[in-house]
Protein backbone atom coordinates (compact mmCIF):
# COMPACT_ATOMS: atom_id res chain seq x y z
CA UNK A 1 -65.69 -6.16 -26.11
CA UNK A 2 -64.42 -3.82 -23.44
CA UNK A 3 -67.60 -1.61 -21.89
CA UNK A 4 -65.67 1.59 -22.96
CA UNK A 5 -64.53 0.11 -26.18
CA UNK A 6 -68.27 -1.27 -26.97
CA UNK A 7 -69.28 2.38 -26.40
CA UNK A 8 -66.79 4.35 -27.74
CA UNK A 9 -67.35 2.24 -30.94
CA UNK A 10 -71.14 2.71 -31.08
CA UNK A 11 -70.75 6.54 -30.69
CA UNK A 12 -68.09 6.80 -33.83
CA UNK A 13 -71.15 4.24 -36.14
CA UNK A 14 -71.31 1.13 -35.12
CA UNK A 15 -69.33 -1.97 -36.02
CA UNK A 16 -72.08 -2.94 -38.59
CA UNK A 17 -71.89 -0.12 -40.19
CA UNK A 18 -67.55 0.22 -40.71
CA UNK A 19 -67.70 -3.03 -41.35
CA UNK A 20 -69.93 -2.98 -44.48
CA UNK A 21 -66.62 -0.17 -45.65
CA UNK A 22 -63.53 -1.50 -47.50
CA UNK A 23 -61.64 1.44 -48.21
CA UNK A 24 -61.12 5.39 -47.60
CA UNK A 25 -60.44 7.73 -49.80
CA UNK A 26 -59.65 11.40 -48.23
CA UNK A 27 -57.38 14.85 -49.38
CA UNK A 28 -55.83 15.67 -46.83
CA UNK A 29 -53.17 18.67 -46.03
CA UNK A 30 -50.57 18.41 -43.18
CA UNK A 31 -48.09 20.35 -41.64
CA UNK A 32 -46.40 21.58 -38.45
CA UNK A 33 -42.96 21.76 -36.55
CA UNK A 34 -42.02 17.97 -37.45
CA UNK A 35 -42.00 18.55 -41.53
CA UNK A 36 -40.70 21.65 -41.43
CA UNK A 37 -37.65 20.17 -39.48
CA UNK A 38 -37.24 16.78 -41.76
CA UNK A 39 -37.08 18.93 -45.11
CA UNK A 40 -40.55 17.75 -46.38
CA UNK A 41 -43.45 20.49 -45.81
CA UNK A 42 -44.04 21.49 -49.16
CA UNK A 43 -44.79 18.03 -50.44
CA UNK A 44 -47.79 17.71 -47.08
CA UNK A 45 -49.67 20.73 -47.89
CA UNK A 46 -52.11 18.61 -50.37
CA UNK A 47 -52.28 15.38 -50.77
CA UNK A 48 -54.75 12.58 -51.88
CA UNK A 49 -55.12 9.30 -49.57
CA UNK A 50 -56.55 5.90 -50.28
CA UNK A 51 -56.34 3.58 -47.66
CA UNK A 52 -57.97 -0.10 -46.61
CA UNK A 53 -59.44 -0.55 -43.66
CA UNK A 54 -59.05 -4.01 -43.19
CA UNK A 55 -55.69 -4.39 -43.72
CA UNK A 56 -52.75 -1.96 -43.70
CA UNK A 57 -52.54 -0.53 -46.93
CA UNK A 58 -51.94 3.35 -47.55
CA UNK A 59 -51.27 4.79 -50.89
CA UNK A 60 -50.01 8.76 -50.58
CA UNK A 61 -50.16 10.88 -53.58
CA UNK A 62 -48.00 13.78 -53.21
CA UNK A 63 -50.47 16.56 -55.29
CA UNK A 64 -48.14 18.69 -57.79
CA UNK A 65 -44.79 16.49 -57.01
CA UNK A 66 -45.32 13.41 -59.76
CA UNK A 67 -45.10 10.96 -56.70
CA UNK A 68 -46.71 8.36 -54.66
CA UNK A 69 -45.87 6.10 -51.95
CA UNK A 70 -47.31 2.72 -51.25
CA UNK A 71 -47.00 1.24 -47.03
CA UNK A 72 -47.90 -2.20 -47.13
CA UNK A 73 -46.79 -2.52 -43.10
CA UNK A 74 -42.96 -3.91 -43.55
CA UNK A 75 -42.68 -1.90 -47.16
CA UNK A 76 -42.68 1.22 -48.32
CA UNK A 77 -42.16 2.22 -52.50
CA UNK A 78 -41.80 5.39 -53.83
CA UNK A 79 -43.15 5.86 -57.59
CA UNK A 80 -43.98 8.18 -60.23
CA UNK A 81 -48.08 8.79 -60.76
CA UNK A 82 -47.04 6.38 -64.24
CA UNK A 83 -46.03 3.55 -61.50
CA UNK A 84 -41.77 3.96 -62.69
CA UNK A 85 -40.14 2.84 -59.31
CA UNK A 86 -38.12 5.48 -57.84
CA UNK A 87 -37.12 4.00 -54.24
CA UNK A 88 -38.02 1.17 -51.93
CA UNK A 89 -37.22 -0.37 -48.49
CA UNK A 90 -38.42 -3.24 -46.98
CA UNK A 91 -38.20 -3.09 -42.65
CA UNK A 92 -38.01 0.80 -43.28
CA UNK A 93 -38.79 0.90 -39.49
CA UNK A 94 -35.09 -0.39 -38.64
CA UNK A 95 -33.82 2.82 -41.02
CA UNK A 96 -34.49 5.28 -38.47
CA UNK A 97 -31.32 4.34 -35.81
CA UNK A 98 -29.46 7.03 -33.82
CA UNK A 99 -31.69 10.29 -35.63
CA UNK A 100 -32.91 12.88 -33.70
CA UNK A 101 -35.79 15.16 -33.91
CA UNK A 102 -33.53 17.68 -36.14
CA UNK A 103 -32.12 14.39 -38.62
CA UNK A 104 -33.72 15.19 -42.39
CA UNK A 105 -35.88 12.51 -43.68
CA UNK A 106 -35.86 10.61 -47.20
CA UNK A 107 -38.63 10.18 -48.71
CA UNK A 108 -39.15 6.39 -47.48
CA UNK A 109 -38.70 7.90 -44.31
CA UNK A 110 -41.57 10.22 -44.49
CA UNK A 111 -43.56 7.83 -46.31
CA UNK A 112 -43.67 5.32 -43.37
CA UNK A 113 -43.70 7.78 -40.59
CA UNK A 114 -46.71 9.11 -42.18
CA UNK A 115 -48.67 6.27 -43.41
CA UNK A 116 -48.50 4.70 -39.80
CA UNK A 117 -49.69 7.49 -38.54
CA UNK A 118 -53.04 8.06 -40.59
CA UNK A 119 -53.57 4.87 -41.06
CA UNK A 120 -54.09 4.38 -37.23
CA UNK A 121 -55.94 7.62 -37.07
CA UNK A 122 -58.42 6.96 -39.70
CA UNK A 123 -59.63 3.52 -37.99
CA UNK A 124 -59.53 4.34 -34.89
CA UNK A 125 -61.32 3.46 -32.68
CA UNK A 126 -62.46 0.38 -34.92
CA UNK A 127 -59.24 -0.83 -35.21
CA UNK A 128 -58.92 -2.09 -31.27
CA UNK A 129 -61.72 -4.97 -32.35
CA UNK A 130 -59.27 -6.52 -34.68
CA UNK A 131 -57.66 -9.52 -34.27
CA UNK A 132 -54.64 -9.19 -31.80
CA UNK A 133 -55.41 -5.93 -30.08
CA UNK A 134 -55.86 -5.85 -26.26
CA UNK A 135 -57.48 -3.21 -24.68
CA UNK A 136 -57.61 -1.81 -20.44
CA UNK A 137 -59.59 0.94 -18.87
CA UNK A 138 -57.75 3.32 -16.70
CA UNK A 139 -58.55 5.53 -14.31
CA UNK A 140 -60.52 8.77 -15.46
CA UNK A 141 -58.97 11.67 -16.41
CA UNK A 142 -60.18 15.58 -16.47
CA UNK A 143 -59.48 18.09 -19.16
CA UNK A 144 -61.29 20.80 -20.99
CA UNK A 145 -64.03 20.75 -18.21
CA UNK A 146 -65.23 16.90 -18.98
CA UNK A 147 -64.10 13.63 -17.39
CA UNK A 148 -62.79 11.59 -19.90
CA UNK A 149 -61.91 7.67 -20.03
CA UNK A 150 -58.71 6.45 -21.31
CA UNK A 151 -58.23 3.33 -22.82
CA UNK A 152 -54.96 1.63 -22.84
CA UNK A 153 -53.92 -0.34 -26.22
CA UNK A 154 -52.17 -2.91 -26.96
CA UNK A 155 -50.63 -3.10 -30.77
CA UNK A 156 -50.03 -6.89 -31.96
CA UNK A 157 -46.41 -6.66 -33.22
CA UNK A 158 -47.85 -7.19 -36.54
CA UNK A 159 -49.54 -4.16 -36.89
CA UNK A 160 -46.90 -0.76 -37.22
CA UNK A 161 -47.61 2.19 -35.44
CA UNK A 162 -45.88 4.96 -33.31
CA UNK A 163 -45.54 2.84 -30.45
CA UNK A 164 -47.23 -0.67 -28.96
CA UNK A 165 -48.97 1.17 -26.49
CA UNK A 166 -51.05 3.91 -26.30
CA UNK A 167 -53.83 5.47 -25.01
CA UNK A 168 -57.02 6.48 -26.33
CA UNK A 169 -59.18 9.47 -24.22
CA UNK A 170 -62.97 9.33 -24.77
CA UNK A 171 -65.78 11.46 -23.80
CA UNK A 172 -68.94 11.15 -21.95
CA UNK A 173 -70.26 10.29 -25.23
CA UNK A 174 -67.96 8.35 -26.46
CA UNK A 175 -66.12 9.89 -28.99
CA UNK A 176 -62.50 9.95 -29.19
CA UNK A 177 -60.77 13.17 -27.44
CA UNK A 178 -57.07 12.89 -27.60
CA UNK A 179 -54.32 10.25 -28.22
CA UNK A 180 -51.34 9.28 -26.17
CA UNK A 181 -48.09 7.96 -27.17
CA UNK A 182 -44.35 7.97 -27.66
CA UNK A 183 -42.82 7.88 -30.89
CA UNK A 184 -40.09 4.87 -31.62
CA UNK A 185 -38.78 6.26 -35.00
CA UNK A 186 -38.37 9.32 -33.25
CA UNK A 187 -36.40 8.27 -30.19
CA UNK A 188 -39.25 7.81 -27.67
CA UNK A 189 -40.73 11.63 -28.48
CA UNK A 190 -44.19 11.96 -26.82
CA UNK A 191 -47.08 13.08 -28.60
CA UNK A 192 -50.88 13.79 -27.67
CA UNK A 193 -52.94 13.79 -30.26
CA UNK A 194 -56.07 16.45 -30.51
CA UNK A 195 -58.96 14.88 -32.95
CA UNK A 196 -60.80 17.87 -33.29
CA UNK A 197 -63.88 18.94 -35.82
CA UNK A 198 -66.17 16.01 -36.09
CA UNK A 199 -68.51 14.81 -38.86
CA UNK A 200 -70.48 12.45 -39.95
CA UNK A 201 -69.54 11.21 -42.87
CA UNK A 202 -71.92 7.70 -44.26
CA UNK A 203 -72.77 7.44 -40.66
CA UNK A 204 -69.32 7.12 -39.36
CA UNK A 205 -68.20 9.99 -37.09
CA UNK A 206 -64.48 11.34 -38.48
CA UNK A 207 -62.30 14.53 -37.08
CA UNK A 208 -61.56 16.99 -39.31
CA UNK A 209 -58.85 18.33 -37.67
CA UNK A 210 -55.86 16.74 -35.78
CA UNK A 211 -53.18 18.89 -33.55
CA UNK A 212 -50.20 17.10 -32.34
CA UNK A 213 -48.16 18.22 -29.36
CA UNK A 214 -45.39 17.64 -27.11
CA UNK A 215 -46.33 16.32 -23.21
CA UNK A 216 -44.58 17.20 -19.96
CA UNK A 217 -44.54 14.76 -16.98
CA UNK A 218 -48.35 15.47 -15.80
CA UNK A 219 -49.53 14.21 -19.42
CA UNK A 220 -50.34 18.26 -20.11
CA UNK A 221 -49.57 19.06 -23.71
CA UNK A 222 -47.04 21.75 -24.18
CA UNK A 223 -49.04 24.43 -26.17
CA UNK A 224 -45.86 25.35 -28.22
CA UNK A 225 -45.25 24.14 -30.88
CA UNK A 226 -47.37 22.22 -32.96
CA UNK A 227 -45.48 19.52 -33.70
CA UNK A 228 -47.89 18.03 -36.86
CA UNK A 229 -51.33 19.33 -38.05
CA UNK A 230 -53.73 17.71 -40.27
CA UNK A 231 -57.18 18.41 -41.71
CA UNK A 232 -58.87 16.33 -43.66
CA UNK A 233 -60.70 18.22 -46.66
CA UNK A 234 -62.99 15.33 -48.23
CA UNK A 235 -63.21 11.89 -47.08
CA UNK A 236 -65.34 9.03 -48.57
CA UNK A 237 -65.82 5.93 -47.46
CA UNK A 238 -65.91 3.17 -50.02
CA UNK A 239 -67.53 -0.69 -49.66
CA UNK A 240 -65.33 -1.83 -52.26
């Protein structure tokens, strides 16, 4: 492995250690700028998240709504807690044409956006050992008083996520700092990503928090507004 990925890796558990875990089961609550403007906030203030690690699988359940959604990668269904099919789309990523920030979401929509989202956030950074992933060290960067190493990544095209490339931002020791990318279902938007409030959970080291925000052309984050926020309540992990 890359030097920075081998150590970022080590500092978040080990790759012994995730890979003895199957699955991960978290409630989560999100919210921010982004729901509020595609009609669905109510519905991400408590939710309950199982996801596999190995392969990308995220089922959502919406707590108090009677609904879940299952993202298999290419599909997305939307279902009653009983399993009665309410809505699907297969390619849901080619539903998202001409919309702006502003353009309401359906719920397949939101389902896919999301579910790409935490799925890359809660395997990170295991996920750039995988099969298909190729990974660059750039040149350091400075923020918050630290000098921090950012790690370009390159997504296989089978594998979903905001964008193919991104950047990962790690500390002197190693754990993950902030996340760089544009958004292709939302017309090339940029986002940093904050992982925030760290713990240990079965000897893998999670954030609690996540704060999402708009960049200008230096890569600073515009403080105003927080475009999505997430904490993570419980989390398990699961060798199952």
């Amino acid at each position: 492995m890359n030097d920075l990925l081998t150590l970022a890796v080590d500092a978040h558990g080990g790759l012994a250690r995730w890979n003895k875990f199957k699955a991960l089961n978290a409630r989560v609550s999100m919210e921010g700028a982004l729901w509020q403007a595609k009609g669905h906030l109510s519905e991400m203030k408590d939710m309950r998240v199982e996801t596999r690690l190995q392969e990308q699988r995220l089922v959502i359940h919406h707590i108090g709504f009677d609904k879940r959604t299952v993202f298999t990668g290419n599909r997305v269904t939307v279902e009653t807690e009983n399993g009665r099919l309410l809505d699907f789309r297969d390619n849901p990523r080619s539903s998202y044409g001409g919309q702006v920030f502003e353009t309401p979401w359906d719920d397949i929509h939101n389902a896919y956006f999301t579910s790409c989202a935490l799925w890359t956030y809660l395997t990170v950074p295991f996920l750039y050992t995988y099969s298909g992933f190729a990974v660059t060290e750039l040149s350091p960067w400075r923020e918050n008083g630290e000098v921090w190493r950012p790690l370009q990544v390159a997504f296989p095209k089978s594998i979903p996520s905001h964008t193919q490339t991104q950047i990962s931002y790690f500390g002197p020791d190693g754990i993950l700092r902030r996340q760089e990318y544009t958004v292709d279902v939302l017309g090339g938007a940029p986002g940093l990503n904050y992982a925030l409030d760290y713990r240990e959970v079965q000897g893998i080291m999670v954030p609690t928090k996540r704060r999402v925000y708009a960049y200008d052309d230096q890569k600073q984050k515009v403080p105003a507004p927080i475009l999505v926020a997430i904490d993570i309540h419980e989390i398990a992990f699961d060798s199952n």
